[in-house]
N, C-alpha and C. Protein backbone atom coordinates (compact mmCIF):
# COMPACT_ATOMS: atom_id res chain seq x y z
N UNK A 1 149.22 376.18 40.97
CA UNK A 1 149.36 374.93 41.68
C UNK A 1 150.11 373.95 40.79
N UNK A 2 151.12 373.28 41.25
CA UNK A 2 151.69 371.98 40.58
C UNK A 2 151.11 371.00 40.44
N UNK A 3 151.38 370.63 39.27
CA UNK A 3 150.49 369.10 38.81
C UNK A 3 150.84 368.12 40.01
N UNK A 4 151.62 367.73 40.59
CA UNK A 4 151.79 366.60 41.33
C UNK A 4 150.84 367.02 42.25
N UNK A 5 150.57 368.57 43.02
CA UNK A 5 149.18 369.00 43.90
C UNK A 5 148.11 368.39 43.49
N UNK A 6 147.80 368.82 42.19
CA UNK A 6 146.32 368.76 41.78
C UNK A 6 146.48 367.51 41.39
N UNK A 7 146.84 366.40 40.93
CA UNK A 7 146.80 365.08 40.60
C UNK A 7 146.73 364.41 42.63
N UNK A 8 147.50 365.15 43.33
CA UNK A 8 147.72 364.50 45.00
C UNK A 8 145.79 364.72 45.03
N UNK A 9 145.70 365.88 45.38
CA UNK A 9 144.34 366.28 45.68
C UNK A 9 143.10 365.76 45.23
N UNK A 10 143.31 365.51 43.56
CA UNK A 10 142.20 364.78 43.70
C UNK A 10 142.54 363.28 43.83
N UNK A 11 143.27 362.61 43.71
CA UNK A 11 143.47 361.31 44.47
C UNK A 11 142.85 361.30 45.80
N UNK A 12 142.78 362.27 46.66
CA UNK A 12 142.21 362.77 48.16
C UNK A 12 140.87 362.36 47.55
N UNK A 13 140.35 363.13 46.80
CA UNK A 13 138.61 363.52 47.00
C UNK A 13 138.24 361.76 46.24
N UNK A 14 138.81 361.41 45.46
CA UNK A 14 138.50 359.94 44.75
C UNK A 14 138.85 359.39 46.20
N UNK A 15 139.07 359.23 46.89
CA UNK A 15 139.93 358.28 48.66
C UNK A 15 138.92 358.69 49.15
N UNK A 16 138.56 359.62 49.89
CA UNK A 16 137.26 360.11 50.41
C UNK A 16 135.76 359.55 50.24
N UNK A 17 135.46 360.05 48.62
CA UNK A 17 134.35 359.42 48.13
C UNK A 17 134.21 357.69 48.58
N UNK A 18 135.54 357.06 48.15
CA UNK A 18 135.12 355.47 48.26
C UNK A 18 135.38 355.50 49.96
N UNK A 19 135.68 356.40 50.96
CA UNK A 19 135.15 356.01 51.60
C UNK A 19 134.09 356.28 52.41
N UNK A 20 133.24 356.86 51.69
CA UNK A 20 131.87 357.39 51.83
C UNK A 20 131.06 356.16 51.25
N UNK A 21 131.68 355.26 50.92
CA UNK A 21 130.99 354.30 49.75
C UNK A 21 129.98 354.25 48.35
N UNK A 22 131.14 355.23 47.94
CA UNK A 22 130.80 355.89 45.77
C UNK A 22 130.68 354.70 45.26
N UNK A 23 129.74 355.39 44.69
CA UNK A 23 129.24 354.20 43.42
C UNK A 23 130.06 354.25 42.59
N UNK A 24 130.67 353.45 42.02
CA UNK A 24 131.62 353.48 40.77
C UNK A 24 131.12 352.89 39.75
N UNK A 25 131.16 353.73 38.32
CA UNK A 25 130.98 353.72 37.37
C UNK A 25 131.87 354.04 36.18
N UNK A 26 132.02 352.42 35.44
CA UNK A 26 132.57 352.24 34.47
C UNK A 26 132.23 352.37 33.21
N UNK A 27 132.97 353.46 32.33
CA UNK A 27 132.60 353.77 30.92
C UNK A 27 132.80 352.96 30.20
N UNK A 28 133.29 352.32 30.41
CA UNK A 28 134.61 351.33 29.07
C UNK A 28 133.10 350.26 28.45
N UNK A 29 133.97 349.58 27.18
CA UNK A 29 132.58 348.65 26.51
C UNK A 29 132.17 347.93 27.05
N UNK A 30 130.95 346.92 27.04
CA UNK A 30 130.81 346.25 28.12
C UNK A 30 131.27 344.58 27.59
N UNK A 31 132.52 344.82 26.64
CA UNK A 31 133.14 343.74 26.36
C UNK A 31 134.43 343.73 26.96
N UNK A 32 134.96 344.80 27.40
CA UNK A 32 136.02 345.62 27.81
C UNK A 32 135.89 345.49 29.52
N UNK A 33 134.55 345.63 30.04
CA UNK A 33 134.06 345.35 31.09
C UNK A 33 134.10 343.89 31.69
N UNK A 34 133.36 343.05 31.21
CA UNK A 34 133.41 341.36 31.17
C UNK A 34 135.11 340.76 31.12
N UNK A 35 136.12 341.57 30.78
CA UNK A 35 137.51 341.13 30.89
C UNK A 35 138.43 341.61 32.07
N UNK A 36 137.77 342.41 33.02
CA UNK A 36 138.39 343.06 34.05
C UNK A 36 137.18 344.28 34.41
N UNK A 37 137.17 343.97 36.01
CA UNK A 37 136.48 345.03 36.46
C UNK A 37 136.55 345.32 38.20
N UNK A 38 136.34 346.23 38.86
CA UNK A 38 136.01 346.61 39.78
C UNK A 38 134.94 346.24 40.74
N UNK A 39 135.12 345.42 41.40
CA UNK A 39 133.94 344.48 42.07
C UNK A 39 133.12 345.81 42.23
N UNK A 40 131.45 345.11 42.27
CA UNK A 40 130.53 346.42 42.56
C UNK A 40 130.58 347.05 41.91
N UNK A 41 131.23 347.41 40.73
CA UNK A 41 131.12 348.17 40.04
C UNK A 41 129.91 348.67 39.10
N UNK A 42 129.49 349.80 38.31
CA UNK A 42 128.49 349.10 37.19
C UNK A 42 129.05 349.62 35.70
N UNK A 43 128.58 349.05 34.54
CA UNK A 43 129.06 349.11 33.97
C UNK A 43 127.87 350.13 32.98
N UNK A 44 128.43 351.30 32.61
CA UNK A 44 127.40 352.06 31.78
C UNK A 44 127.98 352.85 30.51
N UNK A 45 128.36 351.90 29.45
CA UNK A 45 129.33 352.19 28.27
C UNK A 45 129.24 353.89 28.34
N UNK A 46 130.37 354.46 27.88
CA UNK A 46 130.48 356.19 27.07
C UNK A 46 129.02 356.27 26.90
N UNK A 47 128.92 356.03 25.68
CA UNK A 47 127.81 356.06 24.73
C UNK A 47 126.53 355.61 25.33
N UNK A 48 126.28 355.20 26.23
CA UNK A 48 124.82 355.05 26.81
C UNK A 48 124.48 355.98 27.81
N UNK A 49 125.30 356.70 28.65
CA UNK A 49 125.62 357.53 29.86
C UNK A 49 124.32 358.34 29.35
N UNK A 50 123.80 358.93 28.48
CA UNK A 50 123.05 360.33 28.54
C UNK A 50 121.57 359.27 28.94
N UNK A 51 121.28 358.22 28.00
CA UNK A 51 120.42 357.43 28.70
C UNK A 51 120.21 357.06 29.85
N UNK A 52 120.47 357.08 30.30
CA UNK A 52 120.86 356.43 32.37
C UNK A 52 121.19 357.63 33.14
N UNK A 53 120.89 358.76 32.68
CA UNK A 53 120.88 360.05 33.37
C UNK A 53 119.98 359.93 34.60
N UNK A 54 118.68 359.75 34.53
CA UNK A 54 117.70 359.42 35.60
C UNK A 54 118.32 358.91 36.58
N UNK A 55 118.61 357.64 36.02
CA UNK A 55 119.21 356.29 37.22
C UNK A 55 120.29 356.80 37.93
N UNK A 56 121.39 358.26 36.63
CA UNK A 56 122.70 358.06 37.98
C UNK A 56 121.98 359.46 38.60
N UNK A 57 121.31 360.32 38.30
CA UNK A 57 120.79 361.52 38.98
C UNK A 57 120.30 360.81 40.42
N UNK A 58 119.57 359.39 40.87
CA UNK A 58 118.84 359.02 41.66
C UNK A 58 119.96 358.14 42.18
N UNK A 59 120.83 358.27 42.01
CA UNK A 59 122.08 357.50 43.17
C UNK A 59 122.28 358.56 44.22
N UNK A 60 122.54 358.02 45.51
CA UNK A 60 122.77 358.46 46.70
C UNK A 60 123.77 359.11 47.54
N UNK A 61 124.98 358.03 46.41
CA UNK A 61 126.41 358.05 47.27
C UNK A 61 127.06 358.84 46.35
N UNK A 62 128.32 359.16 46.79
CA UNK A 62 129.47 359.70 45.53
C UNK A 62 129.33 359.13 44.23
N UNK A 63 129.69 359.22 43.39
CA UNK A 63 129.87 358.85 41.95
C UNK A 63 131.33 358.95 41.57
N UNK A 64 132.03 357.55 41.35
CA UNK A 64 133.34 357.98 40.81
C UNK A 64 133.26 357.14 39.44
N UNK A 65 133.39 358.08 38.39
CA UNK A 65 133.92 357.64 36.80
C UNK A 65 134.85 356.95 36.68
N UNK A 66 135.04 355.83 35.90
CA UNK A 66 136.74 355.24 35.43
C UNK A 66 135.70 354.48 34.23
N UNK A 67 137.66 354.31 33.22
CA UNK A 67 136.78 353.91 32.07
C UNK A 67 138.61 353.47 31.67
N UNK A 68 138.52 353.99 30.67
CA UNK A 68 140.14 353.34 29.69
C UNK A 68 141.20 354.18 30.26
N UNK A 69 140.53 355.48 29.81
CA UNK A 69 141.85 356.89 30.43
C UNK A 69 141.17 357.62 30.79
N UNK A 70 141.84 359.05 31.63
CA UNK A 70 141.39 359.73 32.44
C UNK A 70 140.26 360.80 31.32
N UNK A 71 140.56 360.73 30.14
CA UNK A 71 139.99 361.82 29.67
C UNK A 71 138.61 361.57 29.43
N UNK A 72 138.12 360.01 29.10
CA UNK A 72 137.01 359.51 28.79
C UNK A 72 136.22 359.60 30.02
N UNK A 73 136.72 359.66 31.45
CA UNK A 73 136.37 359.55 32.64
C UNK A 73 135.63 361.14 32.48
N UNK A 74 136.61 362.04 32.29
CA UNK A 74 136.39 363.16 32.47
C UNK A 74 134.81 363.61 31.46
N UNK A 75 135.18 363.35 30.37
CA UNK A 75 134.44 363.61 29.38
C UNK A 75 132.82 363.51 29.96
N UNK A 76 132.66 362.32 30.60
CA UNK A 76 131.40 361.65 31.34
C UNK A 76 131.05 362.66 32.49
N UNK A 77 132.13 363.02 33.30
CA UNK A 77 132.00 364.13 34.24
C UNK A 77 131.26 365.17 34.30
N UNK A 78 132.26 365.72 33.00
CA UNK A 78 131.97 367.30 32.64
C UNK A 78 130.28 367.13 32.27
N UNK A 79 129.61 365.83 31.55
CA UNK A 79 128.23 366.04 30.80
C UNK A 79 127.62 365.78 32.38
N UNK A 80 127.66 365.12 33.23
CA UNK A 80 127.02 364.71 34.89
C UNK A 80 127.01 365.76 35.40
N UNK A 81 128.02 367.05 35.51
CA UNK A 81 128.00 367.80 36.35
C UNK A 81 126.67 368.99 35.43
N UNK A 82 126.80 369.00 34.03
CA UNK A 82 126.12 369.95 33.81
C UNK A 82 124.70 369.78 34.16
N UNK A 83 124.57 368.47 34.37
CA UNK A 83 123.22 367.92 34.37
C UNK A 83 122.63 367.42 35.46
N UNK A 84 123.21 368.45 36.12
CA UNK A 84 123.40 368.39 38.04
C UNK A 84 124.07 367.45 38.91
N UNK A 85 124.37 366.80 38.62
CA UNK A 85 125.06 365.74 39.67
C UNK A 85 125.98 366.24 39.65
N UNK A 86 126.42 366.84 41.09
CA UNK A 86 127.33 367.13 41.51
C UNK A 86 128.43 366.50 42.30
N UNK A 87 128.18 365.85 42.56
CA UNK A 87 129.01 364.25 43.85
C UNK A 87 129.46 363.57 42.98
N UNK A 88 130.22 364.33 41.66
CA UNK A 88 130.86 362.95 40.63
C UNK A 88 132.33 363.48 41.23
N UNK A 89 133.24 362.71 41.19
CA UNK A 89 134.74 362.41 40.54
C UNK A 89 135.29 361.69 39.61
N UNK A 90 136.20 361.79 39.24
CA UNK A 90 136.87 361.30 37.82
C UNK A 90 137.99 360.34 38.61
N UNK A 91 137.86 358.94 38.63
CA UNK A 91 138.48 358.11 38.81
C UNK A 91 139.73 357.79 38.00
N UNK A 92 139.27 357.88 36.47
CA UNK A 92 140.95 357.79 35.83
C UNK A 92 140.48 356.18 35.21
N UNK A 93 141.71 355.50 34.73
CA UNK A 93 141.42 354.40 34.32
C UNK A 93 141.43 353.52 35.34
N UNK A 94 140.31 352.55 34.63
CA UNK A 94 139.56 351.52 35.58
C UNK A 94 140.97 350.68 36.78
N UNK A 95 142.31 350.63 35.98
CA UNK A 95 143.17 349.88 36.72
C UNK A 95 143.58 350.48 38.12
N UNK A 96 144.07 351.59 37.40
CA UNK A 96 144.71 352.51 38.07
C UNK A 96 143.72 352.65 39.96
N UNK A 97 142.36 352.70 39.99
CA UNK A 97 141.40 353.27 40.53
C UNK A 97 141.30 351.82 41.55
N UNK A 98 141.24 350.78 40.74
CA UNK A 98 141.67 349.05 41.41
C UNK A 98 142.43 349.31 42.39
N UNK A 99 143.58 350.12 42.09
CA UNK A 99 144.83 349.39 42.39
C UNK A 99 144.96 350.56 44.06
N UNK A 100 144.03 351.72 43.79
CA UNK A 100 143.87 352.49 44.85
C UNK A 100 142.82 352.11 45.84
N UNK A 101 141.84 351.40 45.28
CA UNK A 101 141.02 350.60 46.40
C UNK A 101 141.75 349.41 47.03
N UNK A 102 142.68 349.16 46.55
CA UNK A 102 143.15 348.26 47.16
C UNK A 102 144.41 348.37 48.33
N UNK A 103 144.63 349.63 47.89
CA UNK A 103 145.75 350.63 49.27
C UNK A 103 144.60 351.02 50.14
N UNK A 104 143.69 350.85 50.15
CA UNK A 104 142.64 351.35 51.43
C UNK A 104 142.65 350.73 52.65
């Protein structure tokens, strides 16, 4: 499959989720957070994510990650999915993910 597929596609499933109404969750610091953010959003630094496992295991809706770049997004993913949550996507950076809720 070509990257422009698999980058189209999951842009699809991130479009989908928000409009299922995904919770979005931001990695980035929460100083990094306080300077730009995603209305509704919440903010749950890298580094605290394994703590707040409970809280995002007991969310309802989709789960979409964004943070600085796609890889930090991912990074958060890959540990959510092992740890069952399955209804995550990888949003990408926090702007980028803005700027697609806002083509909705």
């Amino acid at each position: 499959m070509k990257l422009l597929s698999i980058l189209r596609l999951r842009g699809n499933k991130v479009k989908n989720a928000l409009r299922k109404g995904a919770t979005i969750i931001d990695v980035r610091t929460a100083s990094d957070f306080d300077q730009g953010k995603i209305r509704n959003s919440f903010n749950i630094p890298l580094e605290r994510v394994k703590l707040n496992l409970g809280r995002i295991r007991n969310m309802r809706r989709p789960i979409i990650i964004c943070g600085d770049s796609h890889q930090s997004a991912e990074e958060v993913l890959s540990m959510l999915r092992q740890n069952g949550v399955n209804d995550v996507h990888n949003g990408g950076n926090w702007d980028h993910l803005l700027k697609m809720i806002r083509s909705l």
